[in-house]
N, C-alpha and C. Protein backbone atom coordinates (compact mmCIF):
# COMPACT_ATOMS: atom_id res chain seq x y z
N UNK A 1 -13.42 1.11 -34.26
CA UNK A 1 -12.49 1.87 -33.42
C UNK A 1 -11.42 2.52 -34.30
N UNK A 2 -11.25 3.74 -34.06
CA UNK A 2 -10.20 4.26 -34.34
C UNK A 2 -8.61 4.39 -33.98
N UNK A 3 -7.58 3.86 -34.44
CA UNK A 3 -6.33 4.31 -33.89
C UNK A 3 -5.54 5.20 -34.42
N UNK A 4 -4.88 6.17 -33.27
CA UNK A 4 -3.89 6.93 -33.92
C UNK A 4 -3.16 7.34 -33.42
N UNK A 5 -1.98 7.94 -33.43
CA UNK A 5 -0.68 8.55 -32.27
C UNK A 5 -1.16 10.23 -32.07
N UNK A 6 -1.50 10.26 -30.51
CA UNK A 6 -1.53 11.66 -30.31
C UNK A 6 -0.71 12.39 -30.15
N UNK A 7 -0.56 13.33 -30.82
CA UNK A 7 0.61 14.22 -30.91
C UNK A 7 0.46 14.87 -29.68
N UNK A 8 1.25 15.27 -28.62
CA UNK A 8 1.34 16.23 -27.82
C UNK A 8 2.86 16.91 -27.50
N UNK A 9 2.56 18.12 -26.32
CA UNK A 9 3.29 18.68 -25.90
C UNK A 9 4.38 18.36 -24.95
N UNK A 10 5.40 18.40 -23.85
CA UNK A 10 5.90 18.62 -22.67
C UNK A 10 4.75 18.56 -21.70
N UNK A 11 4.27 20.24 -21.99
CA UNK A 11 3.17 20.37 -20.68
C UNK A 11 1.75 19.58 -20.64
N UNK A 12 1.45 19.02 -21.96
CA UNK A 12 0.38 17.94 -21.59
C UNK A 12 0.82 16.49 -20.72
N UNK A 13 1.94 16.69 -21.44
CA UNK A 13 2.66 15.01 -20.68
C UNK A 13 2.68 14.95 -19.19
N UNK A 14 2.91 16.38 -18.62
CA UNK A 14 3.05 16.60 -17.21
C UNK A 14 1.32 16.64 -16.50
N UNK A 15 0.85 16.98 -17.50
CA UNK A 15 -0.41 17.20 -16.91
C UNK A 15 -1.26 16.12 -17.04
N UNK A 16 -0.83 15.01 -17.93
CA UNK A 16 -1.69 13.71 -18.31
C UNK A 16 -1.21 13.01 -16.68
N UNK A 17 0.18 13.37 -16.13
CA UNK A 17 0.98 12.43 -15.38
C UNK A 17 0.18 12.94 -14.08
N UNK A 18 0.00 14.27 -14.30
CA UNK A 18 -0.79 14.80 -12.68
C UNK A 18 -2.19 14.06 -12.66
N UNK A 19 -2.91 14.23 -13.63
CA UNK A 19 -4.47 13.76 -13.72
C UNK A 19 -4.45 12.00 -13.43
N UNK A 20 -3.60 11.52 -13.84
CA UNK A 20 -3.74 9.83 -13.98
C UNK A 20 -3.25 9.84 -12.41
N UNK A 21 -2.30 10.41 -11.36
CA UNK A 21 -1.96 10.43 -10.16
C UNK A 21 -3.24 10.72 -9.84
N UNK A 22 -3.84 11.98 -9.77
CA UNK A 22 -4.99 12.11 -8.94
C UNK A 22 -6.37 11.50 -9.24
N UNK A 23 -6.56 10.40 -10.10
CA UNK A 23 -7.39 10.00 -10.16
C UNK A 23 -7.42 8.39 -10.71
N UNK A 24 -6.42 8.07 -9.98
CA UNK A 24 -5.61 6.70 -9.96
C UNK A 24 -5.64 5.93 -11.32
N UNK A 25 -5.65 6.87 -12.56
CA UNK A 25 -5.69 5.86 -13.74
C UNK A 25 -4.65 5.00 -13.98
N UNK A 26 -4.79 3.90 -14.37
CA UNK A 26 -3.94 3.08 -15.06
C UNK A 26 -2.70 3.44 -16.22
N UNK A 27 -3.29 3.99 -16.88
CA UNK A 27 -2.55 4.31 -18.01
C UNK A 27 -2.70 5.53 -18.84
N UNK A 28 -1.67 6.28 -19.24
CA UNK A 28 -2.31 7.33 -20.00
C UNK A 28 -3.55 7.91 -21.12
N UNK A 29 -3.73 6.55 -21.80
CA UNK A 29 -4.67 6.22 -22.71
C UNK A 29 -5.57 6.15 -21.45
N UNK A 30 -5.98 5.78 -20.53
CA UNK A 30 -6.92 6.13 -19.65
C UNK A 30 -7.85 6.94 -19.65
N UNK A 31 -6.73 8.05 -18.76
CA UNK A 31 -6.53 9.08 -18.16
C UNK A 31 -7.29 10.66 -19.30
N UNK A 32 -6.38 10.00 -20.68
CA UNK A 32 -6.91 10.76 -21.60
C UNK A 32 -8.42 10.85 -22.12
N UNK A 33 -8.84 9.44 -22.07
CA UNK A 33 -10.08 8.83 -22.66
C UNK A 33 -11.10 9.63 -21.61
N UNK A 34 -10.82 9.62 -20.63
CA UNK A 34 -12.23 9.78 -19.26
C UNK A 34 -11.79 11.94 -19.57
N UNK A 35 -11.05 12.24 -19.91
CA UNK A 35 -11.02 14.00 -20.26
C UNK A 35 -11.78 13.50 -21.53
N UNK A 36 -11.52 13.12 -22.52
CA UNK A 36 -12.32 13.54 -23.56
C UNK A 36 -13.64 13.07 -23.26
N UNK A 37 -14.00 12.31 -22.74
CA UNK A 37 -15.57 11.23 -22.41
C UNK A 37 -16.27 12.71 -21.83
N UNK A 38 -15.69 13.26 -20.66
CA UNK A 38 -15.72 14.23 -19.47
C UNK A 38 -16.08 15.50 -20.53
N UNK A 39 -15.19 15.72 -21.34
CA UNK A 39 -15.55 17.22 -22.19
C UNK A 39 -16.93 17.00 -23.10
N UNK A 40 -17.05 15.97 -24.12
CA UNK A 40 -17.70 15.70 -24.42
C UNK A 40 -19.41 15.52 -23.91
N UNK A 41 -18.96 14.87 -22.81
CA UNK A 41 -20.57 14.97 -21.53
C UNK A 41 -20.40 16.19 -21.28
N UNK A 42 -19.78 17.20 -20.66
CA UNK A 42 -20.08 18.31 -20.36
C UNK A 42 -21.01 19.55 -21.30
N UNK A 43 -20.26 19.38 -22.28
CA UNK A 43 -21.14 19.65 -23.16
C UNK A 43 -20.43 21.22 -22.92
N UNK A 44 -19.87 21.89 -22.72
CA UNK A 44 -19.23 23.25 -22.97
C UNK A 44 -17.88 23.59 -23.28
N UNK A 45 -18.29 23.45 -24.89
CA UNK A 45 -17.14 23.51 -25.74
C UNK A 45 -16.60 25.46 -26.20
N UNK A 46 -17.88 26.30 -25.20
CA UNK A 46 -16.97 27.48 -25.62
C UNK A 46 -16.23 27.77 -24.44
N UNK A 47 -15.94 26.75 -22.97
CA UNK A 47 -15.39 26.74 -21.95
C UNK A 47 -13.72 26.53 -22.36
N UNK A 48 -14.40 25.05 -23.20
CA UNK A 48 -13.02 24.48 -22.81
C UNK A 48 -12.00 24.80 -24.29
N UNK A 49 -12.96 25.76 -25.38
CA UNK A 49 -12.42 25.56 -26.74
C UNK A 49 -12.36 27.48 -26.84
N UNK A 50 -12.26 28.11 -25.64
CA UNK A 50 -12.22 29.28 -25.57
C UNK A 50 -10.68 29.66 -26.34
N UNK A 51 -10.59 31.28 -26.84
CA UNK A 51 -9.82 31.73 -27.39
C UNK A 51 -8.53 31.50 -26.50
N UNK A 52 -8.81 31.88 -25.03
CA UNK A 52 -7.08 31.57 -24.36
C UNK A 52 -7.04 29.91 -24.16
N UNK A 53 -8.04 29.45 -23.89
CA UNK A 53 -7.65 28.13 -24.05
C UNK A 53 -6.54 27.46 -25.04
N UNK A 54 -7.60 27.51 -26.61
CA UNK A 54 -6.82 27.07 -27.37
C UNK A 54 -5.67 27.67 -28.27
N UNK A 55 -4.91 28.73 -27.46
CA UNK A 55 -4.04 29.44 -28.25
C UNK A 55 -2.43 28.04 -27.96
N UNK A 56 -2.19 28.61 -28.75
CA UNK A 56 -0.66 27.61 -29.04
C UNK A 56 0.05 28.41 -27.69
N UNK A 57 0.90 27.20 -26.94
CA UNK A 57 1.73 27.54 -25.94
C UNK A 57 3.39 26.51 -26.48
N UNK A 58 4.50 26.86 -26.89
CA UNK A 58 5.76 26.30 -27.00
C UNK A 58 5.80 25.49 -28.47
N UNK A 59 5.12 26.75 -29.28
CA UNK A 59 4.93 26.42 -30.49
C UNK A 59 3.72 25.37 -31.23
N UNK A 60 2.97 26.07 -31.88
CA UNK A 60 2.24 25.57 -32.78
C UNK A 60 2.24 24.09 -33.02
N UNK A 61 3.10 23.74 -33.74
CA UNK A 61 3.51 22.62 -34.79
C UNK A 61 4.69 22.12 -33.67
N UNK A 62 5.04 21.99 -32.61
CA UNK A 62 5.76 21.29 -32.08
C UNK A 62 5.87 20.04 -31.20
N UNK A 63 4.15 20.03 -31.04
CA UNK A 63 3.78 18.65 -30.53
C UNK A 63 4.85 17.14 -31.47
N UNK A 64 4.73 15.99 -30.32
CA UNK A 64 5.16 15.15 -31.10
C UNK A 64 4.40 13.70 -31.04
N UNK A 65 4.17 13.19 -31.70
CA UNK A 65 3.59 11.58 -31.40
C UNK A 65 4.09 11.13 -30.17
N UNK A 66 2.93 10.65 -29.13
CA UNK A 66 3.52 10.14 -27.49
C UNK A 66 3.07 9.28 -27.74
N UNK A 67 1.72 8.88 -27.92
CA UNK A 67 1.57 7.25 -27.47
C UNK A 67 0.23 6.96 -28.72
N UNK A 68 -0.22 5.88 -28.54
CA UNK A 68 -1.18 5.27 -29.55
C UNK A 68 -2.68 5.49 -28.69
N UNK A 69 -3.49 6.08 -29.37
CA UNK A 69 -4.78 6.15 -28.75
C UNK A 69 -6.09 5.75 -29.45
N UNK A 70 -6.95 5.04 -28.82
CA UNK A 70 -8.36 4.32 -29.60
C UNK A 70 -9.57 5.35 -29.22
N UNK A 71 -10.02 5.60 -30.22
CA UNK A 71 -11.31 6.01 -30.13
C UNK A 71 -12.42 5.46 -30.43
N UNK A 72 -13.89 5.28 -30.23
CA UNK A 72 -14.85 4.86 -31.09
C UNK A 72 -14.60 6.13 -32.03
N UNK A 73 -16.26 5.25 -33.43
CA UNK A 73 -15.57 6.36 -34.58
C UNK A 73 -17.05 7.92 -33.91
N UNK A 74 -17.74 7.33 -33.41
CA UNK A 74 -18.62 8.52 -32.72
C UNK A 74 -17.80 9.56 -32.34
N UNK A 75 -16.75 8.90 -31.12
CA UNK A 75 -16.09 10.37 -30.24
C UNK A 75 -14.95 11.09 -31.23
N UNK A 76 -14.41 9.97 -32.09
CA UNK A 76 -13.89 10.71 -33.23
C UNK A 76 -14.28 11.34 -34.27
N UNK A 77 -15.30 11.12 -34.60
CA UNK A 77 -15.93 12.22 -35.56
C UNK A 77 -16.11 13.58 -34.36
N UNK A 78 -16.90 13.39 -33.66
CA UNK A 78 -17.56 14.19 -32.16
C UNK A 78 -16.19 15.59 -32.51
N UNK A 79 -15.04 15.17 -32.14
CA UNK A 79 -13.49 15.60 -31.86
C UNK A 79 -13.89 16.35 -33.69
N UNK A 80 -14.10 15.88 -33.91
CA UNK A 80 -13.24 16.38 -35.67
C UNK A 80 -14.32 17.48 -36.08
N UNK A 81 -15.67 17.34 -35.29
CA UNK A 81 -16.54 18.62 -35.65
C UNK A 81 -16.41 19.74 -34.84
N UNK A 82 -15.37 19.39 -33.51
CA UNK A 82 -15.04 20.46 -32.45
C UNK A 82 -14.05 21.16 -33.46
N UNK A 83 -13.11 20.34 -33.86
CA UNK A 83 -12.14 21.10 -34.73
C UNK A 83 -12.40 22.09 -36.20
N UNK A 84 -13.28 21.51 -36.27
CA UNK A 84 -14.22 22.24 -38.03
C UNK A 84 -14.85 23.29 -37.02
N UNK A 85 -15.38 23.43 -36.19
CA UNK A 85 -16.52 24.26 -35.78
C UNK A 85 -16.14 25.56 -34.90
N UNK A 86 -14.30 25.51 -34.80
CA UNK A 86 -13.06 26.20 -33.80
C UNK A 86 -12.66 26.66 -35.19
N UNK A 87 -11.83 28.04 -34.48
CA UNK A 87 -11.11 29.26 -35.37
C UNK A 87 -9.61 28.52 -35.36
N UNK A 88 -8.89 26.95 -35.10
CA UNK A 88 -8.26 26.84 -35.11
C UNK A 88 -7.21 26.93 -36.15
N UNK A 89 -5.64 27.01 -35.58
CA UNK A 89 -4.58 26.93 -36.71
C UNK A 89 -4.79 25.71 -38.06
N UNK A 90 -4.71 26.25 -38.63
CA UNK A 90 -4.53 24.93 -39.72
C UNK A 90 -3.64 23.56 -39.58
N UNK A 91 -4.02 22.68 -39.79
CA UNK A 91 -2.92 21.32 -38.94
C UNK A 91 -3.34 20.62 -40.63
N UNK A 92 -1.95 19.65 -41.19
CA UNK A 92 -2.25 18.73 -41.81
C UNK A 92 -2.52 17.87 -42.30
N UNK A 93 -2.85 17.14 -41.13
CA UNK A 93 -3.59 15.91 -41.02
C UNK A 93 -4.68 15.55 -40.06
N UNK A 94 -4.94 14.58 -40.14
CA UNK A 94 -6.24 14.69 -39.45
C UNK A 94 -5.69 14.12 -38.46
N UNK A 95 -4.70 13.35 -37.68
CA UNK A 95 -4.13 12.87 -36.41
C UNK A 95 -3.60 14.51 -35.86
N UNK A 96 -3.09 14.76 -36.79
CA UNK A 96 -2.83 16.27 -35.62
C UNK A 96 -4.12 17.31 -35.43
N UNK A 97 -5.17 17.27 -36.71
CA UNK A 97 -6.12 18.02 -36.33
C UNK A 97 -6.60 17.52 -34.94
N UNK A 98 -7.00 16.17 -34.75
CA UNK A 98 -7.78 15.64 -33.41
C UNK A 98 -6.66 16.05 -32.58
N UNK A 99 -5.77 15.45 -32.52
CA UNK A 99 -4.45 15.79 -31.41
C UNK A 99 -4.57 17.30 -30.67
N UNK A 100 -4.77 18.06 -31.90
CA UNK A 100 -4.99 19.41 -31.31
C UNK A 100 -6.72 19.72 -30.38
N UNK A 101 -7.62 19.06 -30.86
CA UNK A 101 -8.27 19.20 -29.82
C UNK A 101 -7.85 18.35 -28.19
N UNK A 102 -7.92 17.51 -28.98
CA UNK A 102 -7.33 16.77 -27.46
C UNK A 102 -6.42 17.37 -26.33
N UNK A 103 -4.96 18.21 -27.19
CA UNK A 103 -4.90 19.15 -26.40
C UNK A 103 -5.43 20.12 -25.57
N UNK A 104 -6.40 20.67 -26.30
CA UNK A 104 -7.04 21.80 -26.12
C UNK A 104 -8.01 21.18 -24.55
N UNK A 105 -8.55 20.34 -24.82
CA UNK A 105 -9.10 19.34 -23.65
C UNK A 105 -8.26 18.63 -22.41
N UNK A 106 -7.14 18.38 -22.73
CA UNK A 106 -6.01 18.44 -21.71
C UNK A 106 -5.95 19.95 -20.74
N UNK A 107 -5.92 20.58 -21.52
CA UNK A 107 -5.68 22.00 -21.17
C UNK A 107 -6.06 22.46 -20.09
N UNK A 108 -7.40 22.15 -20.21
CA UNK A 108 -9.20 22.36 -19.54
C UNK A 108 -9.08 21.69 -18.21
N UNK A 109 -9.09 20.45 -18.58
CA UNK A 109 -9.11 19.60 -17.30
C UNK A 109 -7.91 19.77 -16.23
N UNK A 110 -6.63 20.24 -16.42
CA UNK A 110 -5.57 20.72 -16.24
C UNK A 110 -6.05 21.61 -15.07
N UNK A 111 -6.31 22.65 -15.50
CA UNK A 111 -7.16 23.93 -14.43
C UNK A 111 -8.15 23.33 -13.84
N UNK A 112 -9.24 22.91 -14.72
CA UNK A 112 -10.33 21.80 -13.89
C UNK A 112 -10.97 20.85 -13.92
N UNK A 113 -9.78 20.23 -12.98
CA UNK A 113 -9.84 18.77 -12.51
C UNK A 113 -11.13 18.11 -12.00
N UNK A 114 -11.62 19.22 -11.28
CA UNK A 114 -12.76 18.70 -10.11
C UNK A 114 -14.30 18.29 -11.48
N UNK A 115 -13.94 18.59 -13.05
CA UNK A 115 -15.02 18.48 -13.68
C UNK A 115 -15.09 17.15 -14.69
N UNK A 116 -13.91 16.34 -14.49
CA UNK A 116 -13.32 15.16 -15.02
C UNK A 116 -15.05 14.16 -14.14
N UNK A 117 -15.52 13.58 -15.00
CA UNK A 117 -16.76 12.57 -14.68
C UNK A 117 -15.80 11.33 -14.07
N UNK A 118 -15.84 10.33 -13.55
CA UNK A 118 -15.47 9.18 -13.23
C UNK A 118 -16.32 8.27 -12.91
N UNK A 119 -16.39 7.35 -14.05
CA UNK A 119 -18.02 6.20 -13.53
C UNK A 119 -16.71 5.17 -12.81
N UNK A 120 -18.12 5.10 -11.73
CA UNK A 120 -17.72 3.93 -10.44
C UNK A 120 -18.15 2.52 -11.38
């Protein structure tokens, strides 16, 4: 397993807080885990990794460390070839490179919700 602090935004925080309300998660690390599980199964990364998608909104580099998040090392590598394989900004580390997808996957689910998987 992987740990690391995801860097995010304001407007992800609001939108992690809407998604975990409407889909009764526990905890943000949740909430986050079942969007990335969800993007990942979906399997349409020029949906959710589209040019307006992933453009920077309230600055680039202004995310900040929110909380501590586990990955297996599968969905984290998975994350780190979305980021190699995207026209993205340059980030200097590899917690903000993933962070920034993760954003980018916040983003997605944000607009659409109704495509978030949820195993019973």
């Amino acid at each position: 397993m992987m740990k690391f602090n995801l860097r995010l935004k304001e407007p992800h925080l609001k939108a992690i807080s809407d998604l975990k309300e409407k889909f009764l998660a526990k905890s943000d690390q949740e909430i986050v885990n079942k969007c990335i599980e969800s993007a990942l199964n979906l399997n349409k990364n020029d949906l959710i990794f589209s040019t307006v998608k992933e453009k920077c909104s309230g600055g680039c580099y202004a995310s900040e460390p929110q909380f501590e998040i586990e990955l297996d090392e599968n969905t984290f590598m998975q994350l780190k070839k979305i980021y190699i394989n995207n026209n993205f900004d340059d980030y200097k580390t590899e917690e903000e490179r993933i962070s920034k997808v993760i954003r980018c996957i916040i983003n997605f689910f944000e607009d659409e919700p109704k495509l978030i998987t949820v195993k019973s």
